[in-house]
Protein backbone atom coordinates (compact mmCIF):
# COMPACT_ATOMS: atom_id res chain seq x y z
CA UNK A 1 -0.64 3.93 24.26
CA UNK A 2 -2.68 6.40 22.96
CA UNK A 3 -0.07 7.61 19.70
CA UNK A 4 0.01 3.22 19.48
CA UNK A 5 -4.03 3.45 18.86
CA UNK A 6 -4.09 6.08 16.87
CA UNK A 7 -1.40 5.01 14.34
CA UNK A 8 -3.49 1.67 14.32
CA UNK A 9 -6.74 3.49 13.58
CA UNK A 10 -4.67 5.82 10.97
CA UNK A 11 -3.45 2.48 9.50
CA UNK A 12 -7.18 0.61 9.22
CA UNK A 13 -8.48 4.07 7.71
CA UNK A 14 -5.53 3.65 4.86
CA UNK A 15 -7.02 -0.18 4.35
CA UNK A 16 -10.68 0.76 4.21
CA UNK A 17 -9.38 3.45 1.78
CA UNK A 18 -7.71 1.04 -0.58
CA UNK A 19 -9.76 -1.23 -0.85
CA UNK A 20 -12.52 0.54 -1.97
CA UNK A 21 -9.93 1.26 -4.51
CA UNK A 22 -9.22 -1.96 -5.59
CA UNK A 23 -13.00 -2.68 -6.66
CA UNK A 24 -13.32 0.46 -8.15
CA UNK A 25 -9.94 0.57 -10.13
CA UNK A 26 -10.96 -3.06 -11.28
CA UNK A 27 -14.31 -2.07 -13.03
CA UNK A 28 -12.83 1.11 -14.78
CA UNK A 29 -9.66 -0.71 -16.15
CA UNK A 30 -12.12 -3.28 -17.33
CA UNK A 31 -13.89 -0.83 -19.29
CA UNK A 32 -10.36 0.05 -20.42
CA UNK A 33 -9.48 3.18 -19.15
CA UNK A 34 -5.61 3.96 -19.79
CA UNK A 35 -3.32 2.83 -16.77
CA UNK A 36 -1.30 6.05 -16.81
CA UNK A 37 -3.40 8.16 -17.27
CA UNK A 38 -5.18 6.83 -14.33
CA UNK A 39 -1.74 7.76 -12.61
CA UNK A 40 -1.48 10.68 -14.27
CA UNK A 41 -4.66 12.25 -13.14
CA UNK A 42 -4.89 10.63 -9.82
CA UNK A 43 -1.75 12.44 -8.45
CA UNK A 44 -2.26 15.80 -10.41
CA UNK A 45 -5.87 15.84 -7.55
CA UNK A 46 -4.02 14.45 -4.65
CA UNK A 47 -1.35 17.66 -5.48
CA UNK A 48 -4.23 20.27 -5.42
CA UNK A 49 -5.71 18.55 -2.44
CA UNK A 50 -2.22 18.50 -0.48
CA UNK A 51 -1.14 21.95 -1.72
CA UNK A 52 -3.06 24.37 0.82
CA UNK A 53 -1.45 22.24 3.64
CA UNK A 54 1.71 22.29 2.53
CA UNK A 55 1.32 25.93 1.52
CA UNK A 56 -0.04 27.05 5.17
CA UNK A 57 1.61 24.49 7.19
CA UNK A 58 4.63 23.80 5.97
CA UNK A 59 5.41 27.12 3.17
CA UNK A 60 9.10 27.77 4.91
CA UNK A 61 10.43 23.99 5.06
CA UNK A 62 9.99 24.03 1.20
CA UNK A 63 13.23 26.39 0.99
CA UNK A 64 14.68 23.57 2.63
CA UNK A 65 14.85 21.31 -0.67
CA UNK A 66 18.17 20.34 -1.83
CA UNK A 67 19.22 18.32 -4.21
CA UNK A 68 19.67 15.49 -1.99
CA UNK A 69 16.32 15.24 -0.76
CA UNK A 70 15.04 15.96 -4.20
CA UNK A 71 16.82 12.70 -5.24
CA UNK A 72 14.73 10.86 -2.71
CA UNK A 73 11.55 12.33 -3.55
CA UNK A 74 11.89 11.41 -7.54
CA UNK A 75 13.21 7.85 -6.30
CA UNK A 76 10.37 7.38 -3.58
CA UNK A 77 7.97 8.72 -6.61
CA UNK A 78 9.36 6.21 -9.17
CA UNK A 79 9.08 3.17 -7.23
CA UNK A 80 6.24 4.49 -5.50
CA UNK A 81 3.84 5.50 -8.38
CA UNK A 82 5.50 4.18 -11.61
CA UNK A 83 6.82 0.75 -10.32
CA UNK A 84 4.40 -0.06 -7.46
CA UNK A 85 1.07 1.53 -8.50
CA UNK A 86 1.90 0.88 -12.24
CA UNK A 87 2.32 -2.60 -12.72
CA UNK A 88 -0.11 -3.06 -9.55
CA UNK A 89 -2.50 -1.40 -12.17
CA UNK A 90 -1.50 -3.75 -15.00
CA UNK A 91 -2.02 -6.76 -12.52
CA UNK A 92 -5.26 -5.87 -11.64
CA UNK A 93 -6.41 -5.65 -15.32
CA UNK A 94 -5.46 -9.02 -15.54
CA UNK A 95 -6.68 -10.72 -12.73
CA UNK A 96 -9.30 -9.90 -10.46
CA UNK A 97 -9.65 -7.79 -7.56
CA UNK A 98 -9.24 -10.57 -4.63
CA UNK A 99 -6.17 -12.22 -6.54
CA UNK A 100 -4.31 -9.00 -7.35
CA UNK A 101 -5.08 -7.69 -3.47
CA UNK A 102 -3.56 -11.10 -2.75
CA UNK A 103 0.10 -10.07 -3.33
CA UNK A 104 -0.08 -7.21 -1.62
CA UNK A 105 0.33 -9.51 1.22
CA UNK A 106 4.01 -10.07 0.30
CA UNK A 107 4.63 -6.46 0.46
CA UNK A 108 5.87 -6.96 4.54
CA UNK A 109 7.88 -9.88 4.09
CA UNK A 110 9.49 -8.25 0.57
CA UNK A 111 9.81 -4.66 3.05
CA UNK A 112 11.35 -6.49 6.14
CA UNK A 113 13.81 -8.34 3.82
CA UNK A 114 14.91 -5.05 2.21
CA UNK A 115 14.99 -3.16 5.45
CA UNK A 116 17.59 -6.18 7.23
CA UNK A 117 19.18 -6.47 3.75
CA UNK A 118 20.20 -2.50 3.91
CA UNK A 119 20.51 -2.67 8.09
CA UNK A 120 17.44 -0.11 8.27
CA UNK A 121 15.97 -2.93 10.81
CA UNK A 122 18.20 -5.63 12.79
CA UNK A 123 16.90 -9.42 12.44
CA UNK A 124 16.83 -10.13 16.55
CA UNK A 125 16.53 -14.15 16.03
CA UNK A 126 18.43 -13.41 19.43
CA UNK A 127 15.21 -11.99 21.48
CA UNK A 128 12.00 -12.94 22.05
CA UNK A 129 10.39 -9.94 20.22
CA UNK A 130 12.68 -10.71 16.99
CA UNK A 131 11.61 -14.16 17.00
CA UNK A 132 7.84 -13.60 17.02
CA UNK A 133 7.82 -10.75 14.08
CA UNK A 134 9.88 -13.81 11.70
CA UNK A 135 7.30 -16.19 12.83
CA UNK A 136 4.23 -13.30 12.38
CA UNK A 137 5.98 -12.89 9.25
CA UNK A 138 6.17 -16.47 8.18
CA UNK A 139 2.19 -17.04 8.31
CA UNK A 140 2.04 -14.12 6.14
CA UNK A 141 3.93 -15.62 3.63
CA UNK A 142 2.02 -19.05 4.43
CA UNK A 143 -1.14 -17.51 3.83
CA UNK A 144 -0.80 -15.15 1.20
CA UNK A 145 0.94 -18.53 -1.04
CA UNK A 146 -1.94 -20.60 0.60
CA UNK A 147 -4.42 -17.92 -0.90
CA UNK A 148 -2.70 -17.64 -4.48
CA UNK A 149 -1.63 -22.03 -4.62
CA UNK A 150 -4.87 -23.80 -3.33
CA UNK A 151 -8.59 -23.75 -4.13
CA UNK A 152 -10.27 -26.24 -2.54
CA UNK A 153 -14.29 -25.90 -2.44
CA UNK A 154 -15.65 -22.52 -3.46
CA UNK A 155 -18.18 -21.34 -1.52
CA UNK A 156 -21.04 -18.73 -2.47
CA UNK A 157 -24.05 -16.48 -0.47
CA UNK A 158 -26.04 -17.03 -3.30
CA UNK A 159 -26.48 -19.17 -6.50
CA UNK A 160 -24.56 -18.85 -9.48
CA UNK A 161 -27.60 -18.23 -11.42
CA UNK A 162 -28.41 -15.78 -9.96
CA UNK A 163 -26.11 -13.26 -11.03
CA UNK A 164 -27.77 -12.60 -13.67
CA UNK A 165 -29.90 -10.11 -12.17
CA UNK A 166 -27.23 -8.63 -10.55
CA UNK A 167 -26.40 -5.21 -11.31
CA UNK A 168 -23.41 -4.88 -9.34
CA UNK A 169 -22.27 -8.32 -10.86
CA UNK A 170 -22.31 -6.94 -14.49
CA UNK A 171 -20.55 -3.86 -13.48
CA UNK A 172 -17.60 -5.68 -12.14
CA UNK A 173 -17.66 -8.50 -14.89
CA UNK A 174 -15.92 -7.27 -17.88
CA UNK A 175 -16.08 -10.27 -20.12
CA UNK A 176 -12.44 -10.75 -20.56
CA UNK A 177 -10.54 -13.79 -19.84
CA UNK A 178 -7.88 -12.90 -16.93
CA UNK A 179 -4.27 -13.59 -18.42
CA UNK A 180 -3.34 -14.84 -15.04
CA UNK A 181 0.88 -15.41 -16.24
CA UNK A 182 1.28 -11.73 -17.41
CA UNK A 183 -0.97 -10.59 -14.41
CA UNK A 184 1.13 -12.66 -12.00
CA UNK A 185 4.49 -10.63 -12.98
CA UNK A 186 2.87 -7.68 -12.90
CA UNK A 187 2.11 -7.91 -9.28
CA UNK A 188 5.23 -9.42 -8.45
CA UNK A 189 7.26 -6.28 -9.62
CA UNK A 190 4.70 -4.33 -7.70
CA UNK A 191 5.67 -5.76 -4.60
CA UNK A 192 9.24 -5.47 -4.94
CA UNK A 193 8.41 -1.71 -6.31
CA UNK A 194 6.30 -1.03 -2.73
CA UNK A 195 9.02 -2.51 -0.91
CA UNK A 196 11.73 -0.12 -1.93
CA UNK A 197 8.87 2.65 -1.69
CA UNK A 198 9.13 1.84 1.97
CA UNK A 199 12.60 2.27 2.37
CA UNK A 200 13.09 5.20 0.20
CA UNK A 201 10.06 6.87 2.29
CA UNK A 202 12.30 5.79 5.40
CA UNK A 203 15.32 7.42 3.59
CA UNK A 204 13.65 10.79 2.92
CA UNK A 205 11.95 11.73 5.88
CA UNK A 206 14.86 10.78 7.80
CA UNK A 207 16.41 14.12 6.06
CA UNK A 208 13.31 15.72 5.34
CA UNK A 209 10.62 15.26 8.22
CA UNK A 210 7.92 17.41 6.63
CA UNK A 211 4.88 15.25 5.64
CA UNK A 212 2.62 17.48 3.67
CA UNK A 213 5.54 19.07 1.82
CA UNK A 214 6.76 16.16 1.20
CA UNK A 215 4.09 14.43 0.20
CA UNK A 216 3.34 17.65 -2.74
CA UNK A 217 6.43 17.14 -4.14
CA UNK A 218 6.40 13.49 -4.51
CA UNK A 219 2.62 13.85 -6.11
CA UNK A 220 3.63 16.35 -8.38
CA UNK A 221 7.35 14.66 -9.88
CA UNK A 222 4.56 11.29 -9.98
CA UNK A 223 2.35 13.28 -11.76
CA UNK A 224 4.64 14.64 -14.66
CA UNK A 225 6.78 10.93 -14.28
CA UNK A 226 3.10 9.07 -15.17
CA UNK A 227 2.76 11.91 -17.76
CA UNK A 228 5.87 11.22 -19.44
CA UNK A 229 6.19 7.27 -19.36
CA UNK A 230 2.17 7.32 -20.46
CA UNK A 231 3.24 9.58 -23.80
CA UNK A 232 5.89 7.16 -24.66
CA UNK A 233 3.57 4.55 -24.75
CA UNK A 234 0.22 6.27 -25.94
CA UNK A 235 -0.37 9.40 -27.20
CA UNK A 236 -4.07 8.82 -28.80
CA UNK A 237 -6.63 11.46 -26.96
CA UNK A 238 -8.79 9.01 -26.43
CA UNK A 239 -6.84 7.21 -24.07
CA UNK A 240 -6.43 10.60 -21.92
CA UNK A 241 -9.43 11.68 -21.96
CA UNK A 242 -12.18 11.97 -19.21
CA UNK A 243 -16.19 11.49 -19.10
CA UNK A 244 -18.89 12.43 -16.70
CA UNK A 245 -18.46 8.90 -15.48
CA UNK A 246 -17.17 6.07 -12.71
CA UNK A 247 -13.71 6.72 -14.51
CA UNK A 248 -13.65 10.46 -12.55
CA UNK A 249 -15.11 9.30 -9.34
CA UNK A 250 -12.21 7.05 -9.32
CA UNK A 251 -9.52 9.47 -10.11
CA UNK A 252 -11.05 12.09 -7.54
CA UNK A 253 -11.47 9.06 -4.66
CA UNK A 254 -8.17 7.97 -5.83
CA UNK A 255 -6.20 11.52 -5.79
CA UNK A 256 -7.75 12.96 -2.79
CA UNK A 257 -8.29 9.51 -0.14
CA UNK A 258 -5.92 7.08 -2.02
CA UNK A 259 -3.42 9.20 -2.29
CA UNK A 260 -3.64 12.70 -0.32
CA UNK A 261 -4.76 11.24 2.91
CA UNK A 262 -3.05 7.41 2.31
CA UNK A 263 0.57 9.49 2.09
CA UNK A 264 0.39 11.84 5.06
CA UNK A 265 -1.23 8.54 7.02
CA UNK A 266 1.76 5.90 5.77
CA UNK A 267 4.44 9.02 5.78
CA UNK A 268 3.10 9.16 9.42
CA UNK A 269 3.05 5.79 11.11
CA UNK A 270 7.29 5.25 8.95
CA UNK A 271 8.32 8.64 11.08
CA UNK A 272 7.16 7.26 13.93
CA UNK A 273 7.53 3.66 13.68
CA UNK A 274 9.79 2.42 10.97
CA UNK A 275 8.93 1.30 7.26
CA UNK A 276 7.89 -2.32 8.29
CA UNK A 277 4.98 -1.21 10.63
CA UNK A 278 2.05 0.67 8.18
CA UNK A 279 2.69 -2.69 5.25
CA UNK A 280 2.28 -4.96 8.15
CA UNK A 281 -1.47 -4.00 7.90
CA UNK A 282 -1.93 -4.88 4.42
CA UNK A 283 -3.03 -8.28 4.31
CA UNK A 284 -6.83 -6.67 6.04
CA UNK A 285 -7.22 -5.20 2.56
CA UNK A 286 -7.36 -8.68 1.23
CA UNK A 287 -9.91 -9.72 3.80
CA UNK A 288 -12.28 -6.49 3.18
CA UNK A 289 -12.18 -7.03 -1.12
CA UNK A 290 -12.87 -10.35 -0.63
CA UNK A 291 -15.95 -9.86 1.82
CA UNK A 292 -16.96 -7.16 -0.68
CA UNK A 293 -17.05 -9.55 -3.65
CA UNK A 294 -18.26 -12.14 -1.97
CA UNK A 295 -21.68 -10.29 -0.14
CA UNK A 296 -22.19 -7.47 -3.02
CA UNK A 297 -20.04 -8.77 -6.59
CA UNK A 298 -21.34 -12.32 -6.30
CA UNK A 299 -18.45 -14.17 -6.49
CA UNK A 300 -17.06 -17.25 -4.83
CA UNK A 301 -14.83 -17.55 -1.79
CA UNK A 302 -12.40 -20.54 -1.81
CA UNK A 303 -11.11 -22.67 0.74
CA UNK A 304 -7.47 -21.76 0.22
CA UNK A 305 -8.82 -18.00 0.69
CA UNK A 306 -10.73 -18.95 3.80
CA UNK A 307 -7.27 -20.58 5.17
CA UNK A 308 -4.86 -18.15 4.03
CA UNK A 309 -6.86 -15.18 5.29
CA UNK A 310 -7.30 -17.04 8.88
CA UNK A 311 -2.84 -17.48 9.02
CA UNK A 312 -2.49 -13.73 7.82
CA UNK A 313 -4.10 -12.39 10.61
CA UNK A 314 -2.76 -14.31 13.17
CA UNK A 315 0.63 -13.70 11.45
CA UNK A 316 -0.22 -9.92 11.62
CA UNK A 317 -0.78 -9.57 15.16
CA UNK A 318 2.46 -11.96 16.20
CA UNK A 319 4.41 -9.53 14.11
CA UNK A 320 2.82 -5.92 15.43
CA UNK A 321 3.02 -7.83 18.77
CA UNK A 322 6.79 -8.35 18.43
CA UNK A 323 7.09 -5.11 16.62
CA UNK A 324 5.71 -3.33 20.07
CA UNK A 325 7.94 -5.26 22.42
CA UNK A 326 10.98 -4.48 20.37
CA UNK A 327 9.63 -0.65 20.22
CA UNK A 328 9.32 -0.52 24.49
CA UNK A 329 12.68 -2.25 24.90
CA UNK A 330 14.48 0.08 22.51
CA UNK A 331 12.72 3.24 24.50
CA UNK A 332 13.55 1.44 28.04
CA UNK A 333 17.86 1.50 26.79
CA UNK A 334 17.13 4.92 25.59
CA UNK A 335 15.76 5.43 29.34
CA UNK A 336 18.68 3.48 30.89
CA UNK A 337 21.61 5.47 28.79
CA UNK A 338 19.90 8.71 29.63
CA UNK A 339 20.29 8.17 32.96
CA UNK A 340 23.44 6.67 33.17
CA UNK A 341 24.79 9.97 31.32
CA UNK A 342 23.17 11.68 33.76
CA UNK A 343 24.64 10.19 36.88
CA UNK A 344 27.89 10.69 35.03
CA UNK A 345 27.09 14.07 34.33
CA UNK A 346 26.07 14.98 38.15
CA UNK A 347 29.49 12.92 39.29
């Protein structure tokens, strides 16, 4: 019970932790700050900040590297990083902050899809457990479309007008009209990016169980993979180059929480529990940017939010719910076989 609360806590902290992210990726993209080099720089920090553990914790399972599990750690960093983060990234510029934290909603239902599709998880429709994490799953879906598809009345704390004198309102406002078509596909190929992320994670550390090792060498191949993909496409200095500004408290926040601790937390709770578990918490990062906008940003809160946010968290606790019953009755026939090989054993 107690490894259960702690992955949950570990899980929370990693939501908290992005969505602080969210709002403050949103402002410096809006002030146009280069996407990959955003990547770039964020994983270069998370590297130093993961290095000394790796290097004191984990120095001898290093020599362990093949090139097997060096395939998985470039694939987990491609989808990862330049797929997942990337176009996430893009959507964000795009949209806003609530919408683009929106899809990441989707990221469970596109993750248990993949994980049946390539038998890394069974679809029980059979059991009770199997049938509560589809229908858990279901309101996700439900709610995240709800959020996206309806708008209904759009309520605010305070008046309109009053944004105006608000600071934190003309931070976040860039001026730009969203391009909410491009943004859309941009988050959509994030999802499906995250979604193999998952699996290839599961993949990996089923042949390499070494978190903060692991988690080096997938920051520094994303590092010099953002590098390389942001040189094709840009090679002005301006667009690499840094100020004494929000843009660096990002990257820092982003490379050391975002990243260093998010990894070794979601690298965590997959070893332990399977790739669908740690997305399954998403959709509380949608609830916590939207609160945020809505109390400090000034913006609105719609209906259809209000509604879809209400289905995804009832849809999130039916599916951890069936996630833990399947989880004790997999340990109880690991209990039963035990000792039925022991009786044999003794006989």
């Amino acid at each position: 019970m107690e490894g259960g609360v702690g992955l949950a806590i570990g899980m929370l902290t990693v939501q908290v932790i992005a969505a602080t992210l969210q709002l403050l990726s949103r402002v410096i993209l809006g002030q146009g700050m280069f996407v990959f080099a955003l990547m770039t720089y964020r994983h270069l920090i998370a590297s130093l900040c993961l290095a000394p553990f790796a290097f004191f914790r984990e120095r001898e399972c290093m020599k362990k590297v093949n090139l097997l599990v060096f395939m998985w750690i470039f694939l987990v960093s491609f989808f990862g990083v330049i797929i997942a983060i990337g176009f996430f990234y893009y959507g964000l510029r795009d949209t806003t902050a609530t919408y683009a934290t929106n899809f990441i909603n989707l990221i469970p239902i596109v993750t248990f899809v993949f994980s049946i599709t390539i038998r890394v998880e069974k679809l029980r429709l059979n059991a009770k457990d199997g049938k509560i994490m589809v229908m858990g799953a279901t309101l996700c879906l439900v709610g995240a479309l709800s959020t996206a598809m309806y708008t209904g009345k759009t309520f605010y704390l305070r008046n309109v007008a009053d944004n105006s004198n608000n600071l934190l309102f003309h931070l976040f406002d860039d001026g730009m009209p969203p391009n909410w078509t491009r943004g859309t596909i941009f988050l959509v190929c994030s999802c499906l990016g995250y979604g193999f992320w998952f699996i290839a994670q599961f993949k990996l550390y089923k042949i390499y169980p070494h978190t903060y090792s692991a988690n080096l060498l997938i920051c520094i191949t994303a590092s010099f993979q953002s590098m390389v993909v942001g040189l094709c496409i840009d090679r002005r200095m301006a667009s690499w180059a840094l100020g004494w500004n929000l843009q660096l408290i990002t990257i820092f926040y982003s490379g050391a929480l975002a990243t260093g601790a998010t990894f070794c937390l979601i690298s965590w709770a997959i070893a332990k529990k399977g790739p669908t578990y740690p997305s399954m918490f998403n959709p509380l990062c949608l609830v916590m940017v939207a609160i945020t906008e809505l109390v400090f940003f000034g913006a609105g809160i719609s209906l259809g939010s209000l509604i879809g946010m209400s289905l995804i968290i009832l849809g999130l606790y039916l599916f951890l719910w069936g996630k833990n019953m399947e989880i004790q009755s997999e340990d109880h026939l690991v209990i039963i076989m035990d000792g039925e090989a022991a009786v044999k054993l003794l006989s």
